[in-house]
PDB file of N, CA and C in Angstrom:
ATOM      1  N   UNK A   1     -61.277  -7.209  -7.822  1.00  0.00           N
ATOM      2  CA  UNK A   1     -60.568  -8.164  -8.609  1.00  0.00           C
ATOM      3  C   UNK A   1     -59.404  -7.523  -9.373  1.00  0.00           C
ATOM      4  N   UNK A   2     -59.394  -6.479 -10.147  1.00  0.00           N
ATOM      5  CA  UNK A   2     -58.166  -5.322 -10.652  1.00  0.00           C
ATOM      6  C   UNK A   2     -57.286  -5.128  -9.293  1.00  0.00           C
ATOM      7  N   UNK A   3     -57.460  -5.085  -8.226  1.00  0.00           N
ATOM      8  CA  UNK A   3     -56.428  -4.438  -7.362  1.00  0.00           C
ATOM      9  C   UNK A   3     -55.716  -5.535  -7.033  1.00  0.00           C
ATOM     10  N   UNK A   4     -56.053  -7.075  -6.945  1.00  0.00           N
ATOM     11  CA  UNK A   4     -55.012  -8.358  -6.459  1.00  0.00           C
ATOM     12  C   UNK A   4     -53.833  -8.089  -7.467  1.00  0.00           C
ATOM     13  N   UNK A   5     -54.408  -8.348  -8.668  1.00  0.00           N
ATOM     14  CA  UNK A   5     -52.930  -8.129  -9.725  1.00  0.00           C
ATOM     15  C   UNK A   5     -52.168  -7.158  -9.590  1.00  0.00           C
ATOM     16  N   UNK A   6     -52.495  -5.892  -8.929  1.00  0.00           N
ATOM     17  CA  UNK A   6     -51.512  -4.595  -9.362  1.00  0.00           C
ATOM     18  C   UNK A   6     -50.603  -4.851  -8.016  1.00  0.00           C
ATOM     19  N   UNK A   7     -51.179  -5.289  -6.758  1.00  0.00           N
ATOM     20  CA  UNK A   7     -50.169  -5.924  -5.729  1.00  0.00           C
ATOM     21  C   UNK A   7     -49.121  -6.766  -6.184  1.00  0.00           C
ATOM     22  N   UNK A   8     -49.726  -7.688  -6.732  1.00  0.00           N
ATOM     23  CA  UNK A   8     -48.944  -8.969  -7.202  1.00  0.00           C
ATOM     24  C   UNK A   8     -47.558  -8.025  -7.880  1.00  0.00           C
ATOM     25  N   UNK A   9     -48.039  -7.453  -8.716  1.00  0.00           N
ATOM     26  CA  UNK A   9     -46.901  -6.660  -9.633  1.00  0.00           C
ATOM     27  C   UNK A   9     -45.906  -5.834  -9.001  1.00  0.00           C
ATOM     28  N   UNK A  10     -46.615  -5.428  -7.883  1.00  0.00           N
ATOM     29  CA  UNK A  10     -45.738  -4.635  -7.407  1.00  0.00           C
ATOM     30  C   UNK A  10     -44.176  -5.620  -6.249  1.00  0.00           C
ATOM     31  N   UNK A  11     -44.430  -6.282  -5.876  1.00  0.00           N
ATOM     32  CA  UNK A  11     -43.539  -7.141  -5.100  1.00  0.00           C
ATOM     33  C   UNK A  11     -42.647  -7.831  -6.379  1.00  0.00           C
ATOM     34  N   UNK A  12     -42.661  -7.844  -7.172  1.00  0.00           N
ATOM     35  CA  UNK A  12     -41.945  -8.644  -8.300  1.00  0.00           C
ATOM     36  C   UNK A  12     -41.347  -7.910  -8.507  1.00  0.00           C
ATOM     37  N   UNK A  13     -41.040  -6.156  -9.192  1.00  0.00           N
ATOM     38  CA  UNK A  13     -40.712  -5.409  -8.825  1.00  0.00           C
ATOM     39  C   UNK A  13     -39.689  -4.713  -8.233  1.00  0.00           C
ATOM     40  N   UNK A  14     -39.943  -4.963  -6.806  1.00  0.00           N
ATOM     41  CA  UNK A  14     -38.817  -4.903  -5.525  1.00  0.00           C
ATOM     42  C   UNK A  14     -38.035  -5.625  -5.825  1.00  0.00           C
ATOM     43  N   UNK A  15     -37.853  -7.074  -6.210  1.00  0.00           N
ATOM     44  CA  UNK A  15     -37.207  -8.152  -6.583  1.00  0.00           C
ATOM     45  C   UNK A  15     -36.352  -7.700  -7.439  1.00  0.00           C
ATOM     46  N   UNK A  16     -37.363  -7.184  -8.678  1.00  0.00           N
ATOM     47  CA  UNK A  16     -36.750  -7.331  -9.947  1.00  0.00           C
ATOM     48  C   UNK A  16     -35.272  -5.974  -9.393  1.00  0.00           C
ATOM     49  N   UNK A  17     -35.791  -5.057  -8.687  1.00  0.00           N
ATOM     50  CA  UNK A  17     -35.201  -3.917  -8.860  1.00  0.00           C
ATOM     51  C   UNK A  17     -33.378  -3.957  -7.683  1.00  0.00           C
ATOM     52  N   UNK A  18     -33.595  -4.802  -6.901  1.00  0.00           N
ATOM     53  CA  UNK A  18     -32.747  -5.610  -5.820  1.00  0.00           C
ATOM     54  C   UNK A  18     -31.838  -6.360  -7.246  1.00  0.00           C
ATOM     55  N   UNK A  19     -32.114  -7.624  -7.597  1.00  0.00           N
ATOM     56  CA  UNK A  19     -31.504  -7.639  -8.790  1.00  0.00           C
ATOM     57  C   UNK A  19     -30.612  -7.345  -9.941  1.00  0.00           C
ATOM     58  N   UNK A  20     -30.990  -5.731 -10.095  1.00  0.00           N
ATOM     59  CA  UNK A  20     -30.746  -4.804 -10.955  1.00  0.00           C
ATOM     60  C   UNK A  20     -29.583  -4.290 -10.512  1.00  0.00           C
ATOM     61  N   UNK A  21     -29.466  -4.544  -9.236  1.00  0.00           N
ATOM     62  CA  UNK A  21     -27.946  -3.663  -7.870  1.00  0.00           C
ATOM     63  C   UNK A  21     -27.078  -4.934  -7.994  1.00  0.00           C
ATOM     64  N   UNK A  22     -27.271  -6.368  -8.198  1.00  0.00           N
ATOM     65  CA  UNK A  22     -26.487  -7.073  -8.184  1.00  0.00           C
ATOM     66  C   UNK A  22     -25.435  -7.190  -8.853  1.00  0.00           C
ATOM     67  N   UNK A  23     -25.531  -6.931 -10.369  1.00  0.00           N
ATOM     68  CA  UNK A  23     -24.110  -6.532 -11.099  1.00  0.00           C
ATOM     69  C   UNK A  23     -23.577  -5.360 -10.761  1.00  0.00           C
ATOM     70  N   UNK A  24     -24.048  -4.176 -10.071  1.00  0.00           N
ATOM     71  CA  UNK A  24     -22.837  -3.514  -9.248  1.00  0.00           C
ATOM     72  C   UNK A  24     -22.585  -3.910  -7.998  1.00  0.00           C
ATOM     73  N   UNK A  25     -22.863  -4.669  -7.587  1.00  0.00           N
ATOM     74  CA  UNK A  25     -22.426  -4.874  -6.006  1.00  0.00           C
ATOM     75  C   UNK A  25     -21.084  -5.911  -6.616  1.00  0.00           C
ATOM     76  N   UNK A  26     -21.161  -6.678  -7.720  1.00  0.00           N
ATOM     77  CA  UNK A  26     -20.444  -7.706  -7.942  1.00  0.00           C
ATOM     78  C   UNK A  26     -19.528  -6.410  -8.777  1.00  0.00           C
ATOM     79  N   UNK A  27     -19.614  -5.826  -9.300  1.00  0.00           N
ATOM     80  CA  UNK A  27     -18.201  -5.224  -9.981  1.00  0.00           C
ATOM     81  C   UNK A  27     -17.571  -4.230  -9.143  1.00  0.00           C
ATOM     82  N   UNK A  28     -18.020  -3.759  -7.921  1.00  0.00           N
ATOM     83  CA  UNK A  28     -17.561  -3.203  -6.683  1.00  0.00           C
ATOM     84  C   UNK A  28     -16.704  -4.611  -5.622  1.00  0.00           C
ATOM     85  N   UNK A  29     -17.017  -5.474  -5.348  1.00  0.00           N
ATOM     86  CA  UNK A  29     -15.954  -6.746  -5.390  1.00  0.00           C
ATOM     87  C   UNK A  29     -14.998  -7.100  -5.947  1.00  0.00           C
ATOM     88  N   UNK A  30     -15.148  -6.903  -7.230  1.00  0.00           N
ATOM     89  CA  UNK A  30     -14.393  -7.451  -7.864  1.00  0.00           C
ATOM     90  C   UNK A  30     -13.075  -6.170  -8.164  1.00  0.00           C
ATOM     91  N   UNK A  31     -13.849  -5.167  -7.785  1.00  0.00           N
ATOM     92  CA  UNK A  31     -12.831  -3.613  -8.133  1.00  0.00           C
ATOM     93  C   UNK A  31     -12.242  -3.727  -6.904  1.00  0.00           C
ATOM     94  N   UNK A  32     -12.443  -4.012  -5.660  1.00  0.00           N
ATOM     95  CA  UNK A  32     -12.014  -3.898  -4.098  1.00  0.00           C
ATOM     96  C   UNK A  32     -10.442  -5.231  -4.427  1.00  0.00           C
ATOM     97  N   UNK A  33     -11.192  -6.306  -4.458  1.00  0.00           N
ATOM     98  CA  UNK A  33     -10.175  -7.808  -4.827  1.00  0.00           C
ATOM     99  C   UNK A  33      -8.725  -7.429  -6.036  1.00  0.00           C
ATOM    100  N   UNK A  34      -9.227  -6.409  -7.253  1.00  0.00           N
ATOM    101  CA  UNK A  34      -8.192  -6.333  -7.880  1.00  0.00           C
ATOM    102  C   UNK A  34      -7.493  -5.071  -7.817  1.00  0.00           C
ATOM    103  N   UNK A  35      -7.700  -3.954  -7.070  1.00  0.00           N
ATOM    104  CA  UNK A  35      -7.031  -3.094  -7.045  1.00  0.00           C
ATOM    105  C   UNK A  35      -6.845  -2.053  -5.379  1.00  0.00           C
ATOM    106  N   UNK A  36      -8.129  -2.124  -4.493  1.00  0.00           N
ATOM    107  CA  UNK A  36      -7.619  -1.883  -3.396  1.00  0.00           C
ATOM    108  C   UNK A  36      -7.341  -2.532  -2.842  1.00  0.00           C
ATOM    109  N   UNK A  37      -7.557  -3.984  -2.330  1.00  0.00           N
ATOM    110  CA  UNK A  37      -6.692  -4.726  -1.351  1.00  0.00           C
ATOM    111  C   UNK A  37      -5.114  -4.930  -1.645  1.00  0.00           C
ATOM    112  N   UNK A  38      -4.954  -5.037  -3.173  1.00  0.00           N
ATOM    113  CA  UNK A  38      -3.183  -5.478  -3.013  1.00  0.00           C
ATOM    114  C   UNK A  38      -2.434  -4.296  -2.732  1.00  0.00           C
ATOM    115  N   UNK A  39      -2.979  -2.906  -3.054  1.00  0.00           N
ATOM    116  CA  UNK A  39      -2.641  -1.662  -2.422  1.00  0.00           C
ATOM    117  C   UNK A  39      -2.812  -1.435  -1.063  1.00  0.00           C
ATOM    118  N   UNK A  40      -3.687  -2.060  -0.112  1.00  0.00           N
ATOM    119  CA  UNK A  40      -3.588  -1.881   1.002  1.00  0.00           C
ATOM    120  C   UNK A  40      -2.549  -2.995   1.863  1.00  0.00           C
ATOM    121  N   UNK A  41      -1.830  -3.804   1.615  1.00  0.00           N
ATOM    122  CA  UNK A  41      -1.292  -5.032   1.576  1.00  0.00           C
ATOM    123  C   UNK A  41      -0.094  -4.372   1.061  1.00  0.00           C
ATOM    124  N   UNK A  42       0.178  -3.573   0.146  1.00  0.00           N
ATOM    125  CA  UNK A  42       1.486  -2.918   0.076  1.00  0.00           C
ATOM    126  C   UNK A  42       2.182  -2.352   0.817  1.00  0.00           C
ATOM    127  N   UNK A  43       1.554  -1.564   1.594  1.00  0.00           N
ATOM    128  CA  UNK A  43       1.407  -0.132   2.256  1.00  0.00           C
ATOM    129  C   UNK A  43       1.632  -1.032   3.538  1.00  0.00           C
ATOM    130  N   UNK A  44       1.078  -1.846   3.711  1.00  0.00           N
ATOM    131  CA  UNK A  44       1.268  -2.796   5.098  1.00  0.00           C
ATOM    132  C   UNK A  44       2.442  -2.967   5.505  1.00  0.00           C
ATOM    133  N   UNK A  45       2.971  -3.976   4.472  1.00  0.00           N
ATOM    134  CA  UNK A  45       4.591  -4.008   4.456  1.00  0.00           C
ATOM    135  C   UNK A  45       5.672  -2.910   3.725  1.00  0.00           C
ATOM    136  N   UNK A  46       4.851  -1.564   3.265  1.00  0.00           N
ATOM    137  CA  UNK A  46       6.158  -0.656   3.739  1.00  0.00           C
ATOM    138  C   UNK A  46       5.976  -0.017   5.206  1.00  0.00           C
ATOM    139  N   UNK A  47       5.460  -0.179   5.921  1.00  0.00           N
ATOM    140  CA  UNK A  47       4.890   0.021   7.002  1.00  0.00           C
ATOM    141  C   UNK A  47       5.614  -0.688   7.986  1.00  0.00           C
ATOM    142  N   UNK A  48       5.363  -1.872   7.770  1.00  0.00           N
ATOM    143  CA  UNK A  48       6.123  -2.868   8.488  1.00  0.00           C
ATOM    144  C   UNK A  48       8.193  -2.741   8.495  1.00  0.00           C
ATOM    145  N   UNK A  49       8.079  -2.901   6.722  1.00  0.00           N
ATOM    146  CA  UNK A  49       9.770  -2.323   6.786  1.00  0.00           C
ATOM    147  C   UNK A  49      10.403  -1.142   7.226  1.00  0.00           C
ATOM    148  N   UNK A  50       9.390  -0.386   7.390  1.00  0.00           N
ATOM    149  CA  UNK A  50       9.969   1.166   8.090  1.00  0.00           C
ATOM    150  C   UNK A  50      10.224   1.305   9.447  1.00  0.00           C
ATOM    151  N   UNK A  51       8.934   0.064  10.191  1.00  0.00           N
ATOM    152  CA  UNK A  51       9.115   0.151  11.490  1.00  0.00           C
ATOM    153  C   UNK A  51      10.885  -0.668  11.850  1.00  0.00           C
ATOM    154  N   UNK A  52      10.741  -1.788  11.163  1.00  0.00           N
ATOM    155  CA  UNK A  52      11.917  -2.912  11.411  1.00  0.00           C
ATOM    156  C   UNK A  52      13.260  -2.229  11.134  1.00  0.00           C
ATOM    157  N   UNK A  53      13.349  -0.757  10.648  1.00  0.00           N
ATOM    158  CA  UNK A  53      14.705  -0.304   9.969  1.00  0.00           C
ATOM    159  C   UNK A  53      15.404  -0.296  11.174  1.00  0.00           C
ATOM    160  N   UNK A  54      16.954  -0.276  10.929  1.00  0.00           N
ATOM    161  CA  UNK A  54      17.732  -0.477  12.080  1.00  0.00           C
ATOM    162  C   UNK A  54      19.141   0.118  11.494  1.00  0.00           C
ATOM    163  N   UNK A  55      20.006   0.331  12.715  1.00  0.00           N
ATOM    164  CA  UNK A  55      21.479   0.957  12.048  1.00  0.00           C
ATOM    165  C   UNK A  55      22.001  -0.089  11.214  1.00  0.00           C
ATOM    166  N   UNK A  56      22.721   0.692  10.571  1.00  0.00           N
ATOM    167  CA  UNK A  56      23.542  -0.275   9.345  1.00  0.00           C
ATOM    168  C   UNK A  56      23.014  -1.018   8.313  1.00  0.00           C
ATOM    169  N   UNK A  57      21.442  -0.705   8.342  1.00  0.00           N
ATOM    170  CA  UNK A  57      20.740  -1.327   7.250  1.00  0.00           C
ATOM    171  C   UNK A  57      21.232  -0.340   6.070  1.00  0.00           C
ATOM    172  N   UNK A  58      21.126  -1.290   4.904  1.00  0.00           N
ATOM    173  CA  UNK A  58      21.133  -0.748   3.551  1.00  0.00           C
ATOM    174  C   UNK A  58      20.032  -0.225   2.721  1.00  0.00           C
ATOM    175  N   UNK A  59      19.523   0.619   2.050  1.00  0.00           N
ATOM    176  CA  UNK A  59      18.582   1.420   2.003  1.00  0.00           C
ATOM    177  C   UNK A  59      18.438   2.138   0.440  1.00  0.00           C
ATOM    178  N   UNK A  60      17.197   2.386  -0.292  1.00  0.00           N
ATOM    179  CA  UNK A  60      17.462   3.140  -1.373  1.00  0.00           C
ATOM    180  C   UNK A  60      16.229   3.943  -1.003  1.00  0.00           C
ATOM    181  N   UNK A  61      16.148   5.204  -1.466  1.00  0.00           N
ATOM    182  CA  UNK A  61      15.264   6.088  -1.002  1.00  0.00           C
ATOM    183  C   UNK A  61      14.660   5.999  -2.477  1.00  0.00           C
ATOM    184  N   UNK A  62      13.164   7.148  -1.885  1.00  0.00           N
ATOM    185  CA  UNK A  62      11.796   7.138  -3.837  1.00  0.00           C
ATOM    186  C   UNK A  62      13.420   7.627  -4.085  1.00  0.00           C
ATOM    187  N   UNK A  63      13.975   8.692  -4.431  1.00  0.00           N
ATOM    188  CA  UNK A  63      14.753   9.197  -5.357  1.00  0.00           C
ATOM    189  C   UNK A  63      15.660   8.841  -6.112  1.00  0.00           C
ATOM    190  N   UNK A  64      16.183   7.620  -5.405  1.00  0.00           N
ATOM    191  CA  UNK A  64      16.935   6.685  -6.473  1.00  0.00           C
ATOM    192  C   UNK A  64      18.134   6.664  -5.391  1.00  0.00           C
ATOM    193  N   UNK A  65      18.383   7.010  -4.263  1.00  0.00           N
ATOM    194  CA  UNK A  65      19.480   7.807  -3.289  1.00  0.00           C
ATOM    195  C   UNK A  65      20.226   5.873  -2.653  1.00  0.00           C
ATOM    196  N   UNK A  66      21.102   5.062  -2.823  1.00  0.00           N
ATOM    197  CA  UNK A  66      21.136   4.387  -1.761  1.00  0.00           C
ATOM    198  C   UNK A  66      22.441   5.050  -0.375  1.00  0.00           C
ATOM    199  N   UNK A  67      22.440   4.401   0.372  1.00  0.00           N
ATOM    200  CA  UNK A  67      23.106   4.374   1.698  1.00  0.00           C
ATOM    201  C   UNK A  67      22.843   3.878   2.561  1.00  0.00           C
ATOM    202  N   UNK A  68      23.554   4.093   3.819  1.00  0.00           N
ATOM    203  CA  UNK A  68      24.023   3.092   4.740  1.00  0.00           C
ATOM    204  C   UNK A  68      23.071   3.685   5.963  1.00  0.00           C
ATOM    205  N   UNK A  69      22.128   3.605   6.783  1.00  0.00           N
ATOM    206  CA  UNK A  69      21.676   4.039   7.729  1.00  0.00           C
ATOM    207  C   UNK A  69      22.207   4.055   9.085  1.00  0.00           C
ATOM    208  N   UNK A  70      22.460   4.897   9.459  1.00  0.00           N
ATOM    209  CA  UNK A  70      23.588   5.889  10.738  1.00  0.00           C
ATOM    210  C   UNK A  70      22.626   6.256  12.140  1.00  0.00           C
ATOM    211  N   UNK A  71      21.988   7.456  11.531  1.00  0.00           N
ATOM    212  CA  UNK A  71      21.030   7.160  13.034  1.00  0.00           C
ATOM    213  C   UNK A  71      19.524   7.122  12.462  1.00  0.00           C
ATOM    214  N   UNK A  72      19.051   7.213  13.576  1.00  0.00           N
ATOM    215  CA  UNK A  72      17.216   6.969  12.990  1.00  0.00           C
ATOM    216  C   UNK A  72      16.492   7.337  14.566  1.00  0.00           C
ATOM    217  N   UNK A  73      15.367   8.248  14.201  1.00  0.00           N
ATOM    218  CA  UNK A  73      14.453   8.223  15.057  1.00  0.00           C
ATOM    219  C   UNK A  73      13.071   8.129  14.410  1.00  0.00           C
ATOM    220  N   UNK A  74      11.738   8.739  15.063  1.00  0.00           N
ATOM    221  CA  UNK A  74      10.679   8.369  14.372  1.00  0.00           C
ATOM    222  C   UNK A  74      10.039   8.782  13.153  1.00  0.00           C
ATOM    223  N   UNK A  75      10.955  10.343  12.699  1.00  0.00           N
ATOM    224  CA  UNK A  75      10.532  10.647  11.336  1.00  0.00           C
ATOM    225  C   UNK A  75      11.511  10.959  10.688  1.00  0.00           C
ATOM    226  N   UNK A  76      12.864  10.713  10.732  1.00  0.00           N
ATOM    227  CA  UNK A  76      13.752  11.408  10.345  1.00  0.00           C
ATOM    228  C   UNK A  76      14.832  10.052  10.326  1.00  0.00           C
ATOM    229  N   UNK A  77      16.039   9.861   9.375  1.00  0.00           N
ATOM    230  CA  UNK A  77      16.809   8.867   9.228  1.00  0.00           C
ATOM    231  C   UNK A  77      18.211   9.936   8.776  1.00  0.00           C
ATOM    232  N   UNK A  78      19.099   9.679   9.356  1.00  0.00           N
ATOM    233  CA  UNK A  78      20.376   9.803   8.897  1.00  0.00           C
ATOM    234  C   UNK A  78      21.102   8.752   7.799  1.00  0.00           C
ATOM    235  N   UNK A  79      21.347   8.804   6.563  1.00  0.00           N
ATOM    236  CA  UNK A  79      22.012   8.240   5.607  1.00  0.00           C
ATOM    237  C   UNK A  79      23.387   8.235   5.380  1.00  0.00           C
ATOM    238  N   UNK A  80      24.459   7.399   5.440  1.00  0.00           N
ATOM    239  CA  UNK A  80      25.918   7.656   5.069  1.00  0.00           C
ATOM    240  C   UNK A  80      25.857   7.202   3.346  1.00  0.00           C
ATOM    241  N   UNK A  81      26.434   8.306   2.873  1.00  0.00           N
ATOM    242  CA  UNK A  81      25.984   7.956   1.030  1.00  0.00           C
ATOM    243  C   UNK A  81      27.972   7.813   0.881  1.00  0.00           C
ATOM    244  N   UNK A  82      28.880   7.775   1.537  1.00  0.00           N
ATOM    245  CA  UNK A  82      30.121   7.567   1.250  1.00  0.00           C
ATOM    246  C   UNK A  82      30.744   7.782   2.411  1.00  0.00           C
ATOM    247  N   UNK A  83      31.782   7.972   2.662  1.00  0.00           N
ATOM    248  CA  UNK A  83      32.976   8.136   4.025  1.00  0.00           C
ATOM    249  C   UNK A  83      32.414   9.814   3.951  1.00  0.00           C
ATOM    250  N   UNK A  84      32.419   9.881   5.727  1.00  0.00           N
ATOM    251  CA  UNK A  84      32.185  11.409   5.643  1.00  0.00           C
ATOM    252  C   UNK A  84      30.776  12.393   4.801  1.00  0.00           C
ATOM    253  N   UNK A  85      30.142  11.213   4.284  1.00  0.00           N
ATOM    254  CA  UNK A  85      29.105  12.036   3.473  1.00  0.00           C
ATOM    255  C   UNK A  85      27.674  11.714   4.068  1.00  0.00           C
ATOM    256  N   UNK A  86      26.934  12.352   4.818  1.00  0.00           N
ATOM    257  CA  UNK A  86      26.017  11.814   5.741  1.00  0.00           C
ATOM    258  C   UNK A  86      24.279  12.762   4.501  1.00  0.00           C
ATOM    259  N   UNK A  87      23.320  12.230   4.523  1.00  0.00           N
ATOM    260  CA  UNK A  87      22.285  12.933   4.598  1.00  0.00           C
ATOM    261  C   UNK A  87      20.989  13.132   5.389  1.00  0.00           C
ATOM    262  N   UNK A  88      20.197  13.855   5.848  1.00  0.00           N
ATOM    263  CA  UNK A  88      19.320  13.770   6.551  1.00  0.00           C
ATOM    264  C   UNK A  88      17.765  13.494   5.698  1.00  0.00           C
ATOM    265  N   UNK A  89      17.076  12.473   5.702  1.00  0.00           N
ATOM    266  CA  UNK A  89      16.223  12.080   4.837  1.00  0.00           C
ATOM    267  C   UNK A  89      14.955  12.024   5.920  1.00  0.00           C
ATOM    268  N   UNK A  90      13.611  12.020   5.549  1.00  0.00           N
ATOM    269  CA  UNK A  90      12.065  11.434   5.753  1.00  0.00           C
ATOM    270  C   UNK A  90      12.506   9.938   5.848  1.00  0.00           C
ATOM    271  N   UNK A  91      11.539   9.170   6.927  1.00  0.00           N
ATOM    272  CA  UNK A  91      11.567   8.190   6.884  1.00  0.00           C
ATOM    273  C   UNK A  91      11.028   7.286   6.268  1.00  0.00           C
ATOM    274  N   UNK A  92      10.092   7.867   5.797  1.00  0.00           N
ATOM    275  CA  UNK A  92       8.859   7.894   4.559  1.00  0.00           C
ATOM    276  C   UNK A  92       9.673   7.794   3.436  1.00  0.00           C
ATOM    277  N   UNK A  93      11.117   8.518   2.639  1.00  0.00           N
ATOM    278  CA  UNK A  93      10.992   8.540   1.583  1.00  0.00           C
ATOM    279  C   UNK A  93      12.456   7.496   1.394  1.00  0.00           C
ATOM    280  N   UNK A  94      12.499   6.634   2.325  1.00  0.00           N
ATOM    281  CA  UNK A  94      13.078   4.779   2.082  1.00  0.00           C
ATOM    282  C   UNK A  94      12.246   4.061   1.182  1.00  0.00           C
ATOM    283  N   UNK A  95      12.468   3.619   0.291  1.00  0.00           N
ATOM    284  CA  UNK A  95      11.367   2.787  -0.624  1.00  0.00           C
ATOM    285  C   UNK A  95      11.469   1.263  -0.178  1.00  0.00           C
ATOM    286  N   UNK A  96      12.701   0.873  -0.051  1.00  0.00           N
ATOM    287  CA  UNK A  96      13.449  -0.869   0.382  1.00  0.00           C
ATOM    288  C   UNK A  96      14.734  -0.655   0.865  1.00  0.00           C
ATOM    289  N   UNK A  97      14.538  -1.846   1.634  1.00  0.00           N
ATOM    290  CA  UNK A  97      16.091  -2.370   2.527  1.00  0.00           C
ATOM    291  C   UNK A  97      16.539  -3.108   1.411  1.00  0.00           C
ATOM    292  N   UNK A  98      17.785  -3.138   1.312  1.00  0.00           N
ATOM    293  CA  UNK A  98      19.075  -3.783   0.701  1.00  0.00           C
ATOM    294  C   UNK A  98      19.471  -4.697   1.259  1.00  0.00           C
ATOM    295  N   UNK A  99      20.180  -6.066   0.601  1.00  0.00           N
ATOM    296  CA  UNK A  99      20.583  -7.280   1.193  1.00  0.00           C
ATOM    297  C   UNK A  99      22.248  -6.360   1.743  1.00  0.00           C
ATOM    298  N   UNK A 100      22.288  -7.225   3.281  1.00  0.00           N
ATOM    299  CA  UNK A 100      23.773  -6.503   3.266  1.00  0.00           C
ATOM    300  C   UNK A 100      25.090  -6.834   2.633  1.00  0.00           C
ATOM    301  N   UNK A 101      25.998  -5.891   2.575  1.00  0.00           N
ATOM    302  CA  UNK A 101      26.734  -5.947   1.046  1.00  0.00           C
ATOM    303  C   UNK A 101      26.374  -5.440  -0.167  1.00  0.00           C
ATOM    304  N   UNK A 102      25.498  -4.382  -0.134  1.00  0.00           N
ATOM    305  CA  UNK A 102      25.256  -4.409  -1.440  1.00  0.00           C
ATOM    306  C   UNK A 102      25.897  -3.284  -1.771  1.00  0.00           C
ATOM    307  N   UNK A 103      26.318  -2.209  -0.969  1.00  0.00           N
ATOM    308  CA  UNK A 103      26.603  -1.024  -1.046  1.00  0.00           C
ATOM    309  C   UNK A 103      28.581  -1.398  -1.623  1.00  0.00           C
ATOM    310  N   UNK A 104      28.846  -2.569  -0.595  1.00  0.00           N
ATOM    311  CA  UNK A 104      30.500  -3.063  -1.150  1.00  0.00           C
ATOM    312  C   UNK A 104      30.347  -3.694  -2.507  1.00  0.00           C
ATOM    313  N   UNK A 105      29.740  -4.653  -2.681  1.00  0.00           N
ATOM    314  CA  UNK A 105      29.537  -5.199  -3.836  1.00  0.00           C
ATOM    315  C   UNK A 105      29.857  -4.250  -4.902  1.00  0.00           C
ATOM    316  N   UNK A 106      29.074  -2.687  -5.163  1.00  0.00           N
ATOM    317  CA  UNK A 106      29.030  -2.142  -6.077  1.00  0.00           C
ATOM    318  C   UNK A 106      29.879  -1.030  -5.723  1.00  0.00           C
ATOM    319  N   UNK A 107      30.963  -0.958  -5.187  1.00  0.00           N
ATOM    320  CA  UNK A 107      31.772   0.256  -5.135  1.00  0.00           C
ATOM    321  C   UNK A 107      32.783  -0.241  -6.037  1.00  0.00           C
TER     322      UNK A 107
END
């Protein structure tokens, strides 16, 4: 008669202890929803804009660099930063395309 109850107790237990994982499983969701997916969703579309680059696109590099894109292959981009002034950049380190005109606009 002592051993039915200590069963009983023990399966409640398992429950209780399943339970206990539920507020981290829910703040591991909620950490995925607010900070790695819109980072992976970033990365997508610089991904995407790097593939789409093309001659004569307008361009600002991380460094703050803009210019005119000249040639391009798969890791490497040629930049015109003025008449005669060419640089050789990572293709990686384009941050955004420029609406065209923007480079006349601001001379």
């Amino acid at each position: 008669m002592l051993i039915a109850p200590a069963f009983a107790n023990t399966a409640a237990s398992a429950e209780a202890s399943f339970m206990s994982f539920l507020p981290m499983i829910a703040i591991f969701a909620i950490f995925w929803f607010l900070m790695i997916r819109p980072q992976q969703k970033k990365a997508k579309e610089l991904r995407a804009m790097l593939d789409a680059l093309q001659k004569n696109d307008e361009v600002i590099t991380t460094g703050g660099v803009i210019g005119k894109v000249v040639k391009l292959n798969e890791q490497f981009v040629t930049l015109e930063l003025s008449d005669n002034v060419e640089i050789l950049i990572q293709r990686v380190a384009i941050s955004q395309r420029l609406e065209k005109g923007t480079l006349k606009n601001n001379k």
